[in-house]
C-alpha atoms as a PDB file:
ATOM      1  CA  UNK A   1      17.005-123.137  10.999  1.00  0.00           C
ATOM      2  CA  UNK A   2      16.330-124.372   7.446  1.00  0.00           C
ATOM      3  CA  UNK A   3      12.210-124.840   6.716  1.00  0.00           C
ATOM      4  CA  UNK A   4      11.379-128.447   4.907  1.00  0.00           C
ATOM      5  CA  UNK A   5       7.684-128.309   2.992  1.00  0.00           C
ATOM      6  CA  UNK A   6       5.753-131.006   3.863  1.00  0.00           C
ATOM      7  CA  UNK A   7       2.920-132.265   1.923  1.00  0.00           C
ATOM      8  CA  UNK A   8       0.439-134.359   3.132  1.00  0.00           C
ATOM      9  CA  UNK A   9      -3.109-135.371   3.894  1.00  0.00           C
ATOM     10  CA  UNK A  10      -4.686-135.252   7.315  1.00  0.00           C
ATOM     11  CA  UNK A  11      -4.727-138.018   9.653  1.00  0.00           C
ATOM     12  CA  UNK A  12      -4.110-138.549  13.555  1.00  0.00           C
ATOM     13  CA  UNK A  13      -0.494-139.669  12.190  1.00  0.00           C
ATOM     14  CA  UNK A  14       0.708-136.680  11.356  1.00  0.00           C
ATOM     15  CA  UNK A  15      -1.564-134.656  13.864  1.00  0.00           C
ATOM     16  CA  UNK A  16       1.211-134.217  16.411  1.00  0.00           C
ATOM     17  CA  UNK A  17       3.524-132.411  13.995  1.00  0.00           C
ATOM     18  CA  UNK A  18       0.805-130.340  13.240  1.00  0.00           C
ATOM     19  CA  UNK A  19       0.584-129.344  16.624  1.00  0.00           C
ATOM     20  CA  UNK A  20       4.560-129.165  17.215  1.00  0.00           C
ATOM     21  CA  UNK A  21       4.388-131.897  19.570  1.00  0.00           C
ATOM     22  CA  UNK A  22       6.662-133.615  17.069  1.00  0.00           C
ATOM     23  CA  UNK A  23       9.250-131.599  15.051  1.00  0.00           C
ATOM     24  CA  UNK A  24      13.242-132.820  13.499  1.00  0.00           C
ATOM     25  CA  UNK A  25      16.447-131.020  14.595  1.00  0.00           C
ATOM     26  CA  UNK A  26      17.620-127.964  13.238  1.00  0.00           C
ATOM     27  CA  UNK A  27      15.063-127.962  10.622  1.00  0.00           C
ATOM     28  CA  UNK A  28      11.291-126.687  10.721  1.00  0.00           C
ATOM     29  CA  UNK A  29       8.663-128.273   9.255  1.00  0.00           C
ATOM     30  CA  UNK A  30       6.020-126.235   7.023  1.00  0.00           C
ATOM     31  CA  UNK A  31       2.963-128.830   6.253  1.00  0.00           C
ATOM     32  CA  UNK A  32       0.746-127.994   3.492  1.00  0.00           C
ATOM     33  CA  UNK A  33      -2.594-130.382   3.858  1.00  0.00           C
ATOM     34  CA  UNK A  34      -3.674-131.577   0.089  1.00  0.00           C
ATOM     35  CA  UNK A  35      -6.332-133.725  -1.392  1.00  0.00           C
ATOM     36  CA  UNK A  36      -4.642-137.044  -1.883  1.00  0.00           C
ATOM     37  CA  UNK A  37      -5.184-137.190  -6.218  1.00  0.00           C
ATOM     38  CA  UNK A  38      -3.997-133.565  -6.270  1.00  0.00           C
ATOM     39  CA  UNK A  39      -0.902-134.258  -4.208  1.00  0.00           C
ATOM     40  CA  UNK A  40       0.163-137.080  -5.910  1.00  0.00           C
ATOM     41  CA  UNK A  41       0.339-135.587  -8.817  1.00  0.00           C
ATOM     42  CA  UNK A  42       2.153-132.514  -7.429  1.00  0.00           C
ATOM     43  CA  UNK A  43       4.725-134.419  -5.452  1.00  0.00           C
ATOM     44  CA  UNK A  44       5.129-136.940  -9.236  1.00  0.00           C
ATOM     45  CA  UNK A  45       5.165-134.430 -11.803  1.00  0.00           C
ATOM     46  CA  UNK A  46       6.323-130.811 -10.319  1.00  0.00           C
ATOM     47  CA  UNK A  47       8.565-132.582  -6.833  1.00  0.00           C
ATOM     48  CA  UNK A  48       6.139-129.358  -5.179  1.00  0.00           C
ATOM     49  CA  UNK A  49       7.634-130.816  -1.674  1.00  0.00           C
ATOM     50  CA  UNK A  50       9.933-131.346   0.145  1.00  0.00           C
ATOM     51  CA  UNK A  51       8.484-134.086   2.351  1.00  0.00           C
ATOM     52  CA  UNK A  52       5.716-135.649   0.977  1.00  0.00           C
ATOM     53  CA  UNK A  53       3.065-138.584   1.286  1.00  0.00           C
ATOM     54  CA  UNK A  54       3.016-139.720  -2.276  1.00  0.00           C
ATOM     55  CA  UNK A  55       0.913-143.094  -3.398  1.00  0.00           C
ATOM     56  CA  UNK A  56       2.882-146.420  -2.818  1.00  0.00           C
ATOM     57  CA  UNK A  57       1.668-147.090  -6.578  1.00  0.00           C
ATOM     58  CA  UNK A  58       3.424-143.922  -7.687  1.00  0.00           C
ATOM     59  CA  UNK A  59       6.313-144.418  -5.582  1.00  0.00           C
ATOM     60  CA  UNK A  60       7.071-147.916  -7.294  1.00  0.00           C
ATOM     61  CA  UNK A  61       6.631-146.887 -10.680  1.00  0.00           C
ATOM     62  CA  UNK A  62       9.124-144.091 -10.217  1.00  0.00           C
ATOM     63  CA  UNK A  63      11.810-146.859  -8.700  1.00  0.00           C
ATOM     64  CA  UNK A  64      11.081-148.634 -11.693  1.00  0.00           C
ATOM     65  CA  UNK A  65      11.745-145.918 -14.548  1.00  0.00           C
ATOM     66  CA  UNK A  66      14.732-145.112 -12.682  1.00  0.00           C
ATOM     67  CA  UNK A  67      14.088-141.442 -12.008  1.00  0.00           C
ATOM     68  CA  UNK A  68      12.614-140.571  -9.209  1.00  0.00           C
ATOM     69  CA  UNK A  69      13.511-137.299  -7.622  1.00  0.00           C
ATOM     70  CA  UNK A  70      12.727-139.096  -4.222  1.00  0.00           C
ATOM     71  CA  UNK A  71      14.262-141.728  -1.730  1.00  0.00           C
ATOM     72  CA  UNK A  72      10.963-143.439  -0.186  1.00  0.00           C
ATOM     73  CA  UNK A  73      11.048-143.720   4.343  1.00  0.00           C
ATOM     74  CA  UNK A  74       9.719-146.801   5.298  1.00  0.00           C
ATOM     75  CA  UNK A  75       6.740-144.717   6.433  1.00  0.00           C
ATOM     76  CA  UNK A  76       3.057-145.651   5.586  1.00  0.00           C
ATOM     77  CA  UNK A  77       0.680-142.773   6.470  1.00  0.00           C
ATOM     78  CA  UNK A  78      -2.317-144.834   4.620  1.00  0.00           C
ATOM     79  CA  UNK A  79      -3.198-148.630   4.899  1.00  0.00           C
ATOM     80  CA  UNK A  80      -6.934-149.400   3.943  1.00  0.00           C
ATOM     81  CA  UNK A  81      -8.212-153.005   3.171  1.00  0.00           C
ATOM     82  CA  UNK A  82      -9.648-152.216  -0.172  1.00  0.00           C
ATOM     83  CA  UNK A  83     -12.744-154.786  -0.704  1.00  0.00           C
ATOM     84  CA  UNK A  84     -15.823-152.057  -0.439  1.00  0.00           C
ATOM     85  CA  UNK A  85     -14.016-150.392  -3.066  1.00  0.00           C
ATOM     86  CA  UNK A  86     -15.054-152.179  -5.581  1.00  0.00           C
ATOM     87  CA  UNK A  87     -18.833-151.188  -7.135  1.00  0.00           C
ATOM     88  CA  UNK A  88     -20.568-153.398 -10.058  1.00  0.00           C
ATOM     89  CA  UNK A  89     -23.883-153.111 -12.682  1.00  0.00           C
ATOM     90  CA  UNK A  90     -25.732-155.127 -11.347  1.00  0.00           C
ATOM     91  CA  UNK A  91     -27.758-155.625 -14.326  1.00  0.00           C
ATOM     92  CA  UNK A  92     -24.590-157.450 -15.943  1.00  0.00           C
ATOM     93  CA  UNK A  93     -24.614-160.884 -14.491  1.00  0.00           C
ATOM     94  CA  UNK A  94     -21.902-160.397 -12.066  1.00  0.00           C
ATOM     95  CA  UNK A  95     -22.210-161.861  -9.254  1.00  0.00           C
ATOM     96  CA  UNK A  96     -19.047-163.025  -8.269  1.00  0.00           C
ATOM     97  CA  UNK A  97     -14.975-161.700  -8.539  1.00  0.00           C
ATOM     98  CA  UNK A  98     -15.128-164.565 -11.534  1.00  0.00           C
ATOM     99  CA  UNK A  99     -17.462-163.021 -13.363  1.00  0.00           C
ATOM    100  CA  UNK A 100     -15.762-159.763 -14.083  1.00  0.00           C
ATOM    101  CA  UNK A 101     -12.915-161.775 -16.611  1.00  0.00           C
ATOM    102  CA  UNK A 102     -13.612-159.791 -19.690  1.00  0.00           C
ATOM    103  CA  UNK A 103     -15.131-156.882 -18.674  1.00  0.00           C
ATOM    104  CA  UNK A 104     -14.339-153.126 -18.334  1.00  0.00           C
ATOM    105  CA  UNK A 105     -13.505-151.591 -15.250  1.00  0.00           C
ATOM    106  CA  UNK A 106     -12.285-147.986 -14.305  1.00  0.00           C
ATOM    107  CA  UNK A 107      -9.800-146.627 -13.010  1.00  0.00           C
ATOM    108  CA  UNK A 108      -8.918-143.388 -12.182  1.00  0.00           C
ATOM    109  CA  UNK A 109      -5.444-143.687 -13.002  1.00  0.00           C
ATOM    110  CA  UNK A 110      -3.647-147.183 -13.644  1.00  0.00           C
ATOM    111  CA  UNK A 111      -0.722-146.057 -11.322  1.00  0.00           C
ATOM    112  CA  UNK A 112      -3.675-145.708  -8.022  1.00  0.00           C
ATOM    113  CA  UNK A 113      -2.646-148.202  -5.238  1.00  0.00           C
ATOM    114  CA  UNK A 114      -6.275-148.989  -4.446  1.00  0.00           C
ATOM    115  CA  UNK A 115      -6.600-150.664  -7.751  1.00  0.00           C
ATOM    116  CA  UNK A 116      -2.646-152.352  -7.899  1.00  0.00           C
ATOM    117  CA  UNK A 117      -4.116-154.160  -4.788  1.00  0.00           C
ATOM    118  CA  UNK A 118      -7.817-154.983  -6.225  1.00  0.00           C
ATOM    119  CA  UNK A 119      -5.950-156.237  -9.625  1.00  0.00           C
ATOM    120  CA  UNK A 120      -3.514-158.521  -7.178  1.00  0.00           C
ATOM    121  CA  UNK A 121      -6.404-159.991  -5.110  1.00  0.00           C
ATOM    122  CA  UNK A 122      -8.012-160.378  -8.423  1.00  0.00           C
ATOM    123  CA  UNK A 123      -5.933-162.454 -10.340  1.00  0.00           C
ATOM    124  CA  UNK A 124      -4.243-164.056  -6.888  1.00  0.00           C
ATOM    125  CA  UNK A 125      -7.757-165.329  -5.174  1.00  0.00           C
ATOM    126  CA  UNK A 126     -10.119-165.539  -8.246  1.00  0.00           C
ATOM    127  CA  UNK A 127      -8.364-166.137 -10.897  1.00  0.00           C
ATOM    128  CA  UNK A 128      -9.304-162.537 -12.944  1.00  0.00           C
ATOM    129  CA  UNK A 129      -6.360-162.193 -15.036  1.00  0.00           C
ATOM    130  CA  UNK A 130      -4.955-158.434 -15.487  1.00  0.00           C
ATOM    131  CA  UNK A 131      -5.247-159.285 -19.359  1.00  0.00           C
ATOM    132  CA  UNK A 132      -8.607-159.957 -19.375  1.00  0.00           C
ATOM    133  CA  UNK A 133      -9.865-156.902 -18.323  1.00  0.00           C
ATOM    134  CA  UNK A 134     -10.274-153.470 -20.302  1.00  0.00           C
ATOM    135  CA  UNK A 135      -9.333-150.347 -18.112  1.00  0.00           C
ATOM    136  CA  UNK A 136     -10.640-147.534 -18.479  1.00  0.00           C
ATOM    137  CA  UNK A 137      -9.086-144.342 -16.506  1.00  0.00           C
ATOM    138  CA  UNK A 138     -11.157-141.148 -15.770  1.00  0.00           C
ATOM    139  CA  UNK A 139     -11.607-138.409 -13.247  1.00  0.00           C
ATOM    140  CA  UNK A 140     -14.436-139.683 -10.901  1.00  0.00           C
ATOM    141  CA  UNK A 141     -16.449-136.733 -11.133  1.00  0.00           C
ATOM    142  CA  UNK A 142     -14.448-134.507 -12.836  1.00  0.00           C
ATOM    143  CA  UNK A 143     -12.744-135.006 -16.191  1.00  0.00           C
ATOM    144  CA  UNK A 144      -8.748-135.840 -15.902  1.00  0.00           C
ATOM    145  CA  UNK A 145      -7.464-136.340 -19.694  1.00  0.00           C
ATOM    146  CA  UNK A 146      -4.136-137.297 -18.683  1.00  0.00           C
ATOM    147  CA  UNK A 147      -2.386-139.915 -16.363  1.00  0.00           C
ATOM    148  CA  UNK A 148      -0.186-139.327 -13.310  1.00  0.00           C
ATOM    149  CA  UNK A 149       2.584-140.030 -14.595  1.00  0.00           C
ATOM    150  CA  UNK A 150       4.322-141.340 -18.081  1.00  0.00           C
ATOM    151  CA  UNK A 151       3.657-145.466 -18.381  1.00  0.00           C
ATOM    152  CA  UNK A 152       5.355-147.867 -20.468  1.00  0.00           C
ATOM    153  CA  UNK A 153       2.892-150.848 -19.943  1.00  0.00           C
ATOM    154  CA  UNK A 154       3.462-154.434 -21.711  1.00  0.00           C
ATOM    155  CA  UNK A 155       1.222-155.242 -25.085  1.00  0.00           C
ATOM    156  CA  UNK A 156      -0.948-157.368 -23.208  1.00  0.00           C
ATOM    157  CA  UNK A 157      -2.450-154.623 -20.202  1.00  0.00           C
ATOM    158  CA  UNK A 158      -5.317-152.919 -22.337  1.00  0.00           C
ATOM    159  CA  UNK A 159      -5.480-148.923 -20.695  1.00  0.00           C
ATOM    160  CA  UNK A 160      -7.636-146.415 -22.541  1.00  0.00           C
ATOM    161  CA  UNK A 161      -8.297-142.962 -21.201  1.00  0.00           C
ATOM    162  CA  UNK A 162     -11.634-141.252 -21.052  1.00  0.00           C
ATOM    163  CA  UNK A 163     -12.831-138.022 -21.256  1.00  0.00           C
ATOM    164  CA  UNK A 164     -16.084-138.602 -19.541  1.00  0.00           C
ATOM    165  CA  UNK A 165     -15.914-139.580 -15.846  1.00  0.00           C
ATOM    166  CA  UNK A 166     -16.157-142.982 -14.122  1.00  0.00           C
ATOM    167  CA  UNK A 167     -19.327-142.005 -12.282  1.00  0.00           C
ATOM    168  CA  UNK A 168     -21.220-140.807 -15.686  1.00  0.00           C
ATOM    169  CA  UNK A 169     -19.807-144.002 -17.650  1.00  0.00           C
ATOM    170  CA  UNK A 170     -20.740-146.397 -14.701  1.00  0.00           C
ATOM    171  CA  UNK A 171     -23.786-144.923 -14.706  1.00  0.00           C
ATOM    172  CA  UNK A 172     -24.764-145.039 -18.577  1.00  0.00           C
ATOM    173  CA  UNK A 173     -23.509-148.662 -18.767  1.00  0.00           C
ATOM    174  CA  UNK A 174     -20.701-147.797 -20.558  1.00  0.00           C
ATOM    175  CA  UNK A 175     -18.201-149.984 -18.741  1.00  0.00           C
ATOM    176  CA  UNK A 176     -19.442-152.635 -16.155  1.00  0.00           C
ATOM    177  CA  UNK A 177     -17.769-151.485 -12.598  1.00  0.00           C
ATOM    178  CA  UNK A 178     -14.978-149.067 -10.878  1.00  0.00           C
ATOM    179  CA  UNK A 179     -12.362-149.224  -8.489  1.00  0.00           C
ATOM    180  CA  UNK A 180     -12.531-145.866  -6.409  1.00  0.00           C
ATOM    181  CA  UNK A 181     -11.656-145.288  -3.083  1.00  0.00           C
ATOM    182  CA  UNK A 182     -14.558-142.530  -3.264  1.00  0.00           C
ATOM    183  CA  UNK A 183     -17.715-143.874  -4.047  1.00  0.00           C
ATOM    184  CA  UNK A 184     -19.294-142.726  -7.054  1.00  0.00           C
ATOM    185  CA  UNK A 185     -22.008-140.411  -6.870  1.00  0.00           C
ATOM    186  CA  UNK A 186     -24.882-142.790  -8.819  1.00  0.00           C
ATOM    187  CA  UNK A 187     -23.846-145.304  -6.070  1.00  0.00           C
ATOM    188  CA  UNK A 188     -24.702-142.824  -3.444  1.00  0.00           C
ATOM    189  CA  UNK A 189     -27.721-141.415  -4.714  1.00  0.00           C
ATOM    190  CA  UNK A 190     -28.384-144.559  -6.328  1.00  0.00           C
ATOM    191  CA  UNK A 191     -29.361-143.240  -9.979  1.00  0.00           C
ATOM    192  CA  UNK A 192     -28.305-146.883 -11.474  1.00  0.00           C
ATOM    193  CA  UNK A 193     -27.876-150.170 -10.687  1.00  0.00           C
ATOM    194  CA  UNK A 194     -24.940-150.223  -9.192  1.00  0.00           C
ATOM    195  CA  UNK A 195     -23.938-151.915  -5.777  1.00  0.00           C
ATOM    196  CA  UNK A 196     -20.696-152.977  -4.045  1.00  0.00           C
ATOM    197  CA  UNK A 197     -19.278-156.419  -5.342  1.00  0.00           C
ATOM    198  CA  UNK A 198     -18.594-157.378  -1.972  1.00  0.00           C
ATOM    199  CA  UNK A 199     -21.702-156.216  -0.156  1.00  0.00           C
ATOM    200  CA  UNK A 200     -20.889-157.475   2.811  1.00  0.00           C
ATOM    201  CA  UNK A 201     -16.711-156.378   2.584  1.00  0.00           C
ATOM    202  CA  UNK A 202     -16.105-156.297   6.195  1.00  0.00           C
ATOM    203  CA  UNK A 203     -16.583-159.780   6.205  1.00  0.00           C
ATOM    204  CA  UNK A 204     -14.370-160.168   3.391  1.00  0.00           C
ATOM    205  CA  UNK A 205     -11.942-157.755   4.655  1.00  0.00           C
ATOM    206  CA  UNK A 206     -11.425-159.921   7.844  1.00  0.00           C
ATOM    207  CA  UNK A 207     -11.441-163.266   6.062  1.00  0.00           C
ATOM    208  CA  UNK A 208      -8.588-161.864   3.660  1.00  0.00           C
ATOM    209  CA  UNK A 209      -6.834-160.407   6.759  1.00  0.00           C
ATOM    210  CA  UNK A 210      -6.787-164.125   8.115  1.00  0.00           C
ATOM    211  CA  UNK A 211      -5.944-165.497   5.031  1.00  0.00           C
ATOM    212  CA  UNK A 212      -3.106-163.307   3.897  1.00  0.00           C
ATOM    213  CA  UNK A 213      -1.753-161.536   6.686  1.00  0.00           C
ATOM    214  CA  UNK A 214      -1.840-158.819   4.388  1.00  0.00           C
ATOM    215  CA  UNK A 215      -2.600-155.319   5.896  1.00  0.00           C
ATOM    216  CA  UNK A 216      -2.488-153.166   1.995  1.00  0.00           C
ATOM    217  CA  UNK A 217      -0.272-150.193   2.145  1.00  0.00           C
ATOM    218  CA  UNK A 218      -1.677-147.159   0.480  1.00  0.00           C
ATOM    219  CA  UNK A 219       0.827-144.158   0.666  1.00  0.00           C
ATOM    220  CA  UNK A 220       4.186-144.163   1.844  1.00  0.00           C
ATOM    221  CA  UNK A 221       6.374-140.617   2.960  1.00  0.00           C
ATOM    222  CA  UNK A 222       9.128-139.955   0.518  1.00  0.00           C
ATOM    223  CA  UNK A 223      12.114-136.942   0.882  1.00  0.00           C
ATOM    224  CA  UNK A 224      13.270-135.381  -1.978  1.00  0.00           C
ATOM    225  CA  UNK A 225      16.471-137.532  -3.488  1.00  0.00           C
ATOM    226  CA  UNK A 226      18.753-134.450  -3.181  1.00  0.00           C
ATOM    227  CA  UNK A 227      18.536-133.255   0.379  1.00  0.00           C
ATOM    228  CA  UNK A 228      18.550-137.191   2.004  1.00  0.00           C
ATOM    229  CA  UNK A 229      22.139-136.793  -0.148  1.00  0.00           C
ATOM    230  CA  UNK A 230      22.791-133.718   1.523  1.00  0.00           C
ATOM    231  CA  UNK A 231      21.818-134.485   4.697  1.00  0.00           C
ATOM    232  CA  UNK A 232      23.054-137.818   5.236  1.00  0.00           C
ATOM    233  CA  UNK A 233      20.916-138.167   8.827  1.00  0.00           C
ATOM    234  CA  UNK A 234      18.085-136.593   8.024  1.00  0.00           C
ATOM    235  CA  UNK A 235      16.062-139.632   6.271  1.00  0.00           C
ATOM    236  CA  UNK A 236      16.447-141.181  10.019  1.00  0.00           C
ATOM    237  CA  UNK A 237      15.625-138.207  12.254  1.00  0.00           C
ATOM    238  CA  UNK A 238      12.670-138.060   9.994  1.00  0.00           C
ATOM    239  CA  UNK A 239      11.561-141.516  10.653  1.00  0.00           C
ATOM    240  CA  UNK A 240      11.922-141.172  14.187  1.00  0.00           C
ATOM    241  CA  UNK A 241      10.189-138.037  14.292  1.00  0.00           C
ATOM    242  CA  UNK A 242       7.459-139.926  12.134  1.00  0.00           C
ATOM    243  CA  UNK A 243       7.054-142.987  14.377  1.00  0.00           C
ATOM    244  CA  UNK A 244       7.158-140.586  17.839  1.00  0.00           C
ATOM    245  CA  UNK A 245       3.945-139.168  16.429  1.00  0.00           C
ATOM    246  CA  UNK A 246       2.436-142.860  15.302  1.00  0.00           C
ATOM    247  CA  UNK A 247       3.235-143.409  18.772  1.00  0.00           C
ATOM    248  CA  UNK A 248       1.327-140.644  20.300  1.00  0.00           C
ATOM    249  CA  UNK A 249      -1.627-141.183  17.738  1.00  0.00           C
ATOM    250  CA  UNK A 250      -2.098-144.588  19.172  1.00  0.00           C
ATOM    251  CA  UNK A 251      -2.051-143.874  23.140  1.00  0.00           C
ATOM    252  CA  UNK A 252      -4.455-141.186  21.939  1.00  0.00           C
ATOM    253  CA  UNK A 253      -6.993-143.399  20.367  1.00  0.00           C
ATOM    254  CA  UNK A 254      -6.392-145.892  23.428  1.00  0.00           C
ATOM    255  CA  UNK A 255      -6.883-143.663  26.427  1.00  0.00           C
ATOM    256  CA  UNK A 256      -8.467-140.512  25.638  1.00  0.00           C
ATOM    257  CA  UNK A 257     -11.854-140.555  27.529  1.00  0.00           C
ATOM    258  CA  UNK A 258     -13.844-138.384  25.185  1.00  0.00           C
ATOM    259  CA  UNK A 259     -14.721-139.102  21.758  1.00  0.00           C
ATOM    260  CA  UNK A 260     -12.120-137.419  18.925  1.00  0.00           C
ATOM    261  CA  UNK A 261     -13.828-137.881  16.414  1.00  0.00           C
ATOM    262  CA  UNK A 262     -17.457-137.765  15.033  1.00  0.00           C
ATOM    263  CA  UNK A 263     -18.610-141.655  16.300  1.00  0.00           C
ATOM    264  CA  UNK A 264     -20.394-142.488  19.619  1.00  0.00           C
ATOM    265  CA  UNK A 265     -18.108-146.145  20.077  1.00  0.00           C
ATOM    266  CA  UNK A 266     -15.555-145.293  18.995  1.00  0.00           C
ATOM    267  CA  UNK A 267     -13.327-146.998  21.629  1.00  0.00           C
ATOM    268  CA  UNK A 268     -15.223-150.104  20.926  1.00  0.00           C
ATOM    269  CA  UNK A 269     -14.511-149.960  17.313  1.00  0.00           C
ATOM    270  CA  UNK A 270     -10.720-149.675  18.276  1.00  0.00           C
ATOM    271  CA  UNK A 271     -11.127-152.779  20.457  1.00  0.00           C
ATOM    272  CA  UNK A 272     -12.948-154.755  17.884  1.00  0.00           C
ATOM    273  CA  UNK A 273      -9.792-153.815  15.395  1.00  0.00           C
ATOM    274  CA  UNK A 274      -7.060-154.394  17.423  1.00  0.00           C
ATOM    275  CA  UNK A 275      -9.035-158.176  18.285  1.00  0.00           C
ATOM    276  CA  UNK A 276      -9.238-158.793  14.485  1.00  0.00           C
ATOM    277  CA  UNK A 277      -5.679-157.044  13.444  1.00  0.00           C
ATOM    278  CA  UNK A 278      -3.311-157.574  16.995  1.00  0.00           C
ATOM    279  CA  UNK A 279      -2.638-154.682  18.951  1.00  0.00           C
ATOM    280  CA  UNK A 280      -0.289-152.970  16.533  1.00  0.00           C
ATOM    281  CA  UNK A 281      -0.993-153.565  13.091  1.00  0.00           C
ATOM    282  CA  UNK A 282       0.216-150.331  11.684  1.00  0.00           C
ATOM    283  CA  UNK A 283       3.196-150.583  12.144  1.00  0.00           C
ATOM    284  CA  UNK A 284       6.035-148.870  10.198  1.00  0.00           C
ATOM    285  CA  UNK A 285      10.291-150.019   8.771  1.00  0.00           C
ATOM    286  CA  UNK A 286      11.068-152.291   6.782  1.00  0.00           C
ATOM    287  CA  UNK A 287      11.152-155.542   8.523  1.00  0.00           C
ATOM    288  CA  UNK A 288       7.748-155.646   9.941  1.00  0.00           C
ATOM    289  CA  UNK A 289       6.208-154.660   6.689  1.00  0.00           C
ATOM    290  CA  UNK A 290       8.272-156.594   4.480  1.00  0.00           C
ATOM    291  CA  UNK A 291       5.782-159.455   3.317  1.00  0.00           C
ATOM    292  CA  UNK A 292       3.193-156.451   2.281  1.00  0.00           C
ATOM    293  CA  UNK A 293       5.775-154.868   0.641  1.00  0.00           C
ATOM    294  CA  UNK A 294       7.172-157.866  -1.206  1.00  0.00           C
ATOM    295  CA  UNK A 295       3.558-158.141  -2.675  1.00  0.00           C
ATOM    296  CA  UNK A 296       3.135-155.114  -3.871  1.00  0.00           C
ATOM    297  CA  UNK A 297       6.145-155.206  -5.730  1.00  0.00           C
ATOM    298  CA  UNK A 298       5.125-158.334  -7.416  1.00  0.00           C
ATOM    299  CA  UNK A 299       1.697-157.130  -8.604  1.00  0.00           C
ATOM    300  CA  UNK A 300       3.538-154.019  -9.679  1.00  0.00           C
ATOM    301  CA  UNK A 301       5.789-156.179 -12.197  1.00  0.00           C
ATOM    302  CA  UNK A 302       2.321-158.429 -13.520  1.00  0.00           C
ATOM    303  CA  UNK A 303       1.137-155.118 -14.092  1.00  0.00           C
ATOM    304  CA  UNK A 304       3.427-153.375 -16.253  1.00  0.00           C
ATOM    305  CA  UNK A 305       4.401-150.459 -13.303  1.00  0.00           C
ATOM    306  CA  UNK A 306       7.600-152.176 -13.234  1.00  0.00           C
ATOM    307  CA  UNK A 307       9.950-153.714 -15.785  1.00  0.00           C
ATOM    308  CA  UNK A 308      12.661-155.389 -14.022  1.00  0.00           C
ATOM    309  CA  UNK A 309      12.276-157.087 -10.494  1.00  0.00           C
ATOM    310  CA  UNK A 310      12.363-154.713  -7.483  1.00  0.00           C
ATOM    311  CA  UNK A 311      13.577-155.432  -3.953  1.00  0.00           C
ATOM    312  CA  UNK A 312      12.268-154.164  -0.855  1.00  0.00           C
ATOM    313  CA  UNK A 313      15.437-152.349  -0.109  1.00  0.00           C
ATOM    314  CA  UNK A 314      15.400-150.393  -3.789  1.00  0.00           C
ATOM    315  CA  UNK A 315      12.499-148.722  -2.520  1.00  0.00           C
ATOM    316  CA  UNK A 316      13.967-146.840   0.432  1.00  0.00           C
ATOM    317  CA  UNK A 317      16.415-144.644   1.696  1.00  0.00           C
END
C-alpha cells in the first residue's frame, strides 16, 4: 500500500482521518499537523506534501503564474467571515472603512486570503480602493523578511516589506492598522490604542452574510500535480474520502450529548449558526461554492495575484 503525506492543520474536518474512521483505497494516509503560515509556505515553496491544505490566496496565485506543482480539490478545510480581523489606531481619525483610503495597513504577506477578502469588501462595500492604500508585510510577532511566494504585482499596488513586525509597528504608530487573523499582542494586552474597526463584527459578519451570500473561503486541499496524473482516480476518492469525514464532523457537532470542545453552549451556538447560515453552509464542490469562488478570483485579478482572468474550473482538478 503506497503512504500519501498529508499536511494540514487541525480541525473536526479532518478529525476522522486522524482517527482512521476515514482513509482512501490502496493508499495510507500519513498526516503531519502544521501551523497554518508555516505550512503554506512549505506546501508553496518546497511541495513538502503530498496532500496538503494550502491558502486559497496561495493556491490562486500559483494558477495564475502557471506553475503550480498542484491540482486544487474542491475542498475547503477553512471558511472564516473575516470582519474582527481587522484592528485600527484609534488615535488616527478612523472611524469608519472610508476613512482608511490613504493609509498604511499590514499585512503579513500580500498573498494571505484573510486580507484578499478584507481588500475585496474594501473596495466592493466602501469604496477603499486597493491603490490607495500602502501595505506593509511583516511577521506578526516574529520577523519574516521575505514573502510566500515570488509576486509580479501591477505599478499601481504599493507592497513594501518590513523587518520589524506588525504588532511592534502597529504599536509605535508606524502604520495605522493590520489585517491578521491572530490578533496582535498590543491589542491583547492593550499597550496602544488600538481596537477592532468593526467592534461589534458579529453584527457585521451577519449583515454581510445577508447581503452577499458570501461565506469567505480560507484554505482549500490541493494534491500534488504529478500523482492526480498518475493516478487518474485518486483526486475523486480523495474528495469523497474528504466529504465522508465533513459528514461525520457535522452529525458530531449535531448530536453528541457532551460538550467537545472547551464551551458550555456549545450546541446553542451551533443552532444560532445554522439559523443565521442554513443548515449546511460549509459545504464543499464546485457548484455549491461557485459564487464564492467566482469572487475570489475577481479580487485576485484587482489585486495583482493574477494577470489574466481565471475560471472556476482552472482552479481544480
Amino acid at each position: 500500500m503506497a503512504t500519501l503525506t498529508f499536511g494540514c492543520t487541525f480541525s473536526d474536518r479532518i478529525e476522522a482521518f486522524l482517527d482512521r474512521r476515514v482513509g482512501v483505497d490502496d493508499f495510507d494516509l500519513a498526516l503531519s499537523i502544521v501551523e497554518p503560515q508555516k505550512l503554506f509556505r512549505q506546501t508553496v515553496r518546497e511541495a513538502t506534501f503530498d496532500i496538503a491544505e494550502l491558502s486559497m490566496g496561495s493556491h490562486i496565485a500559483a494558477v495564475g503564474r502557471g506553475t503550480p506543482d498542484y491540482v486544487g480539490l474542491p475542498v475547503f478545510l477553512s471558511r472564516s467571515f473575516r470582519h474582527s480581523n481587522l484592528y485600527v489606531r484609534t488615535d488616527r481619525g478612523i472611524e469608519r472603512p472610508e476613512d482608511l483610503a490613504g493609509r498604511r495597513i499590514g499585512l503579513v504577506d500580500f498573498q494571505q486570503t484573510a486580507a484578499l477578502w478584507l481588500r475585496g469588501v474594501l473596495a466592493d462595500d466602501h469604496g477603499v480602493s486597493r491603490e490607495s492604500i500602502r501595505w506593509i508585510t511583516a511577521g506578526l510577532h516574529a520577523p519574516v523578511l521575505d514573502d510566500r511566494a515570488p509576486m509580479a504585482l501591477p505599478a499601481g499596488i504599493h507592497v513594501t516589506r518590513s523587518s520589524s513586525t506588525l504588532d511592534d509597528l502597529l504599536a509605535r504608530g508606524e502604520i495605522d492598522a493590520v489585517i491578521s487573523p491572530a490578533a496582535p499582542r498590543c491589542f491583547i494586552e492593550h499597550e496602544a490604542p488600538v481596537d477592532r474597526l468593526w467592534r461589534d463584527y458579529r453584527r457585521e459578519e451577519i449583515a454581510y452574510w445577508r447581503r452577499r451570500a458570501l461565506f469567505p473561503i480560507m484554505h482549500v486541499a490541493v494534491l500534488r500535480r504529478s500523482l492526480a496524473e498518475r493516478n487518474p482516480g485518486l483526486a475523486g476518492a480523495l474528495c469523497g474520502a474528504f466529504e465522508q469525514a465533513r459528514q461525520i464532523a457535522i452529525n458530531d457537532l449535531a448530536h453528541r450529548d457532551f460538550p467537545k470542545v472547551t464551551m458550555p453552549w456549545l450546541n446553542h451556538h451551533a443552532a444560532d449558526c445554522r439559523q443565521v447560515l442554513g443548515s449546511d453552509p460549509w459545504t464543499y464542490g464546485i457548484e455549491d461554492n461557485r459564487a464564492v469562488l467566482a469572487t475570489m478570483l475577481r479580487y485576485a485579478w484587482q489585486d495583482g495575484l493574477t494577470d489574466r482572468g481565471l475560471t472556476v474550473e482552472d482552479l481544480f482538478a
